[in-house]
C-alpha atoms as a PDB file:
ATOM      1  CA  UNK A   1      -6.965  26.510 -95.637  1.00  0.00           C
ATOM      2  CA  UNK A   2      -4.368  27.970 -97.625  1.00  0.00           C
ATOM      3  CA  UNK A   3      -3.412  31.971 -98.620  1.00  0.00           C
ATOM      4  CA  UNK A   4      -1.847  33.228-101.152  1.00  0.00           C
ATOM      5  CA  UNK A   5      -0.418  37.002-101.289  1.00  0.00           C
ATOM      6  CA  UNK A   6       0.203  38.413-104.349  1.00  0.00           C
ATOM      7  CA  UNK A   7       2.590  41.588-103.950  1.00  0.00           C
ATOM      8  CA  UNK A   8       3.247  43.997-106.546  1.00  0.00           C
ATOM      9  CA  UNK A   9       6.723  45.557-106.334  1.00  0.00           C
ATOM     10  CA  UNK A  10       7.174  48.672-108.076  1.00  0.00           C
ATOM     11  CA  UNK A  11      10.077  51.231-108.394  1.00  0.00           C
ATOM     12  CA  UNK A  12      11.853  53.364-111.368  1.00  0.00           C
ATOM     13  CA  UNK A  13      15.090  52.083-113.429  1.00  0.00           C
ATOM     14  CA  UNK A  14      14.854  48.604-113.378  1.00  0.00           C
ATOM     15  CA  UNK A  15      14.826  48.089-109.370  1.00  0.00           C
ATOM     16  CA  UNK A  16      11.771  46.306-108.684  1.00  0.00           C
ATOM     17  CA  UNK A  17      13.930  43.625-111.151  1.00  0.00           C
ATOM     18  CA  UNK A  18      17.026  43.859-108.704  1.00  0.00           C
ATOM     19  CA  UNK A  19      15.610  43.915-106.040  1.00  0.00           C
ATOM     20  CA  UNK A  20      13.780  40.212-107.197  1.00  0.00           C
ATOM     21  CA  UNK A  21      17.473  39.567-108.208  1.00  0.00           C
ATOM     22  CA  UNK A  22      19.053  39.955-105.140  1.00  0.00           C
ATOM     23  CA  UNK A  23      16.542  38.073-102.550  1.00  0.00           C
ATOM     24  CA  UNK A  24      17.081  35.370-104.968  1.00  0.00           C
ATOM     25  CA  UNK A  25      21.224  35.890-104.877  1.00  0.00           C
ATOM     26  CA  UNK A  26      21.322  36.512-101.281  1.00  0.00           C
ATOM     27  CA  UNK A  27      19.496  33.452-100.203  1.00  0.00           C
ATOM     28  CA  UNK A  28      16.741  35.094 -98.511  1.00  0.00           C
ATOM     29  CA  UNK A  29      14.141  33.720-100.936  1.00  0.00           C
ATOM     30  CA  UNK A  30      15.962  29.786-100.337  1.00  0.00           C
ATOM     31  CA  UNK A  31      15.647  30.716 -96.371  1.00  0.00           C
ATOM     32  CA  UNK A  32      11.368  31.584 -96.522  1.00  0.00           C
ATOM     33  CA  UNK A  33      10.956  28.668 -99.268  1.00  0.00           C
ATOM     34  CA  UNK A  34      12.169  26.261 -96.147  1.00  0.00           C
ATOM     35  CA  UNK A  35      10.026  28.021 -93.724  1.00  0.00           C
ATOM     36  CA  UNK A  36       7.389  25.856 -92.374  1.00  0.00           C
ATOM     37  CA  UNK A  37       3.936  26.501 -93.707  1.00  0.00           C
ATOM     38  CA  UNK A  38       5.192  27.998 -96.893  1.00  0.00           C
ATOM     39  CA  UNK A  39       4.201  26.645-100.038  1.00  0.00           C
ATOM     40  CA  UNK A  40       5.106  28.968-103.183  1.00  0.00           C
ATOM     41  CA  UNK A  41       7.195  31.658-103.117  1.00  0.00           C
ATOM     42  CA  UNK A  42       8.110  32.850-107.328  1.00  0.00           C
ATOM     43  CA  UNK A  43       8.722  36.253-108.782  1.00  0.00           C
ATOM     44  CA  UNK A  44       6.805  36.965-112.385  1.00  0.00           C
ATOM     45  CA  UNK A  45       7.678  40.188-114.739  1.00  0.00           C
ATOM     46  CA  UNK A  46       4.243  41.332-115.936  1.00  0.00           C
ATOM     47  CA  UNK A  47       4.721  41.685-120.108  1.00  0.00           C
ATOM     48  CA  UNK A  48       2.554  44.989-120.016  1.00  0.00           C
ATOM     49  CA  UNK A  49       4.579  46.817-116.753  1.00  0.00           C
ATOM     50  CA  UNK A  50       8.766  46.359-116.760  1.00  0.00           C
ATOM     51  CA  UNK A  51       9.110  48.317-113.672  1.00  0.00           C
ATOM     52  CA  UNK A  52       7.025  45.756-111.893  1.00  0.00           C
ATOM     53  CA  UNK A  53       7.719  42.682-110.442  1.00  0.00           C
ATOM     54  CA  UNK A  54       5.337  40.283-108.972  1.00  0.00           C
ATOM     55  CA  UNK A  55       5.644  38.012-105.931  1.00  0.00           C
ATOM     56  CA  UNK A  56       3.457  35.309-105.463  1.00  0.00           C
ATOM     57  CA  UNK A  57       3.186  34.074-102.260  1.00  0.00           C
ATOM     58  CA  UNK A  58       1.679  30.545-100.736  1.00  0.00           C
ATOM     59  CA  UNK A  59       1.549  29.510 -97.111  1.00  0.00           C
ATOM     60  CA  UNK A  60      -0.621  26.291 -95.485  1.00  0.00           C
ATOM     61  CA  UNK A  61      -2.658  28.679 -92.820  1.00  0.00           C
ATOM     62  CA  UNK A  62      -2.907  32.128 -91.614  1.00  0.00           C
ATOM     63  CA  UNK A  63      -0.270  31.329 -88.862  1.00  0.00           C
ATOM     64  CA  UNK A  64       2.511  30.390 -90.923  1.00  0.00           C
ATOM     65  CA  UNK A  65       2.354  33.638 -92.787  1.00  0.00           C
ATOM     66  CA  UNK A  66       2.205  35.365 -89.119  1.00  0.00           C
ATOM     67  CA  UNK A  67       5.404  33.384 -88.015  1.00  0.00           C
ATOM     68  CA  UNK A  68       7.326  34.214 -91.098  1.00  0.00           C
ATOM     69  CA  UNK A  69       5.644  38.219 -90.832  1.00  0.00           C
ATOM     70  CA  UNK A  70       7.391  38.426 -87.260  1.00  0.00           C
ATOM     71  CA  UNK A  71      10.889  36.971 -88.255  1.00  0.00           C
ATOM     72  CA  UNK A  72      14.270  38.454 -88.877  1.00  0.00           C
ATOM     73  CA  UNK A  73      13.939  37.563 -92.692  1.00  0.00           C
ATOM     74  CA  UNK A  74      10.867  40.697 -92.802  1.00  0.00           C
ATOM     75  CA  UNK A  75      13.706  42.874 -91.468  1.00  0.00           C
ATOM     76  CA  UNK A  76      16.098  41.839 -94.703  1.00  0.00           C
ATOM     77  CA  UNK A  77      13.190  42.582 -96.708  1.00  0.00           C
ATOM     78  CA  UNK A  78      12.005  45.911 -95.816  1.00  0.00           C
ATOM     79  CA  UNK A  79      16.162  46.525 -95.741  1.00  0.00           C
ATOM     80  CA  UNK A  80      16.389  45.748 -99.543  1.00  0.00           C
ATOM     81  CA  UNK A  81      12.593  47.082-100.226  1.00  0.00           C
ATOM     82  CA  UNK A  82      13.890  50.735 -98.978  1.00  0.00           C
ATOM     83  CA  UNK A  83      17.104  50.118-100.885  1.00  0.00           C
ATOM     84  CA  UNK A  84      15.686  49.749-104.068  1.00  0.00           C
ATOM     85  CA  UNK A  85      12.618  52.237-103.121  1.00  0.00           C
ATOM     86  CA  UNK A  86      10.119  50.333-103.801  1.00  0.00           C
ATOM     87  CA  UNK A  87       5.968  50.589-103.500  1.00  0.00           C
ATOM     88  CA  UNK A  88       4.252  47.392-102.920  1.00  0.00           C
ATOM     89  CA  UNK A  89       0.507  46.746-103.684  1.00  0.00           C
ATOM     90  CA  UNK A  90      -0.834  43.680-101.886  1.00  0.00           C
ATOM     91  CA  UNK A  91      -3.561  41.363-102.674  1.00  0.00           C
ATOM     92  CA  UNK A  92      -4.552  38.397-100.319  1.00  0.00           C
ATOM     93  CA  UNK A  93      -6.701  35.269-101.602  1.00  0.00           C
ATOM     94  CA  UNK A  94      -8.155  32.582 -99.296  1.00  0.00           C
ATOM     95  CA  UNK A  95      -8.451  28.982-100.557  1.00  0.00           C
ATOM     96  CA  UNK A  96     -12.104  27.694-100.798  1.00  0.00           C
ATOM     97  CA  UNK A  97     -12.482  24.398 -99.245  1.00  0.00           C
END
């Protein structure tokens, strides 16, 4: 059964965008994308909200999300998350078989 996590990024100035930019730049977003068990990982700008960015976030089961939650690559994101001061919102969806 898959999930999907959408998570809202939000900060002041344009850093939500940067911050998108630079797990792309830095290969952190390449590194989950191989991870096994995930299956989407894409950043949207929402037209109405330009100090927003939107992660959306697809993995086969709940315990590929758990491995990936307890790796070193949560640590780089939390790093740049703080660095950009960012708020997330979450919002977690469970396929329907």
């Amino acid at each position: 059964m898959g999930l999907t996590i959408n998570i809202y990024y939000t900060g002041k100035n344009g850093n939500a965008k940067k911050f998108a930019e630079e797990m792309q730049s830095s290969g952190i977003v390449d590194k989950i994308k191989s991870n096994s068990g995930n299956l989407k990982y894409e950043y949207f700008y929402p037209a109405n909200d330009m100090e927003t960015v939107l992660l959306i976030d697809k993995w086969e089961n709940q315990s590929a999300l758990d491995a990936h939650h307890k790796s070193d690559l949560m640590k780089q994101i939390a790093g740049l998350r703080n660095k950009y001061k960012l708020k997330m919102r979450v919002e977690k969806f469970t396929e329907i078989e």
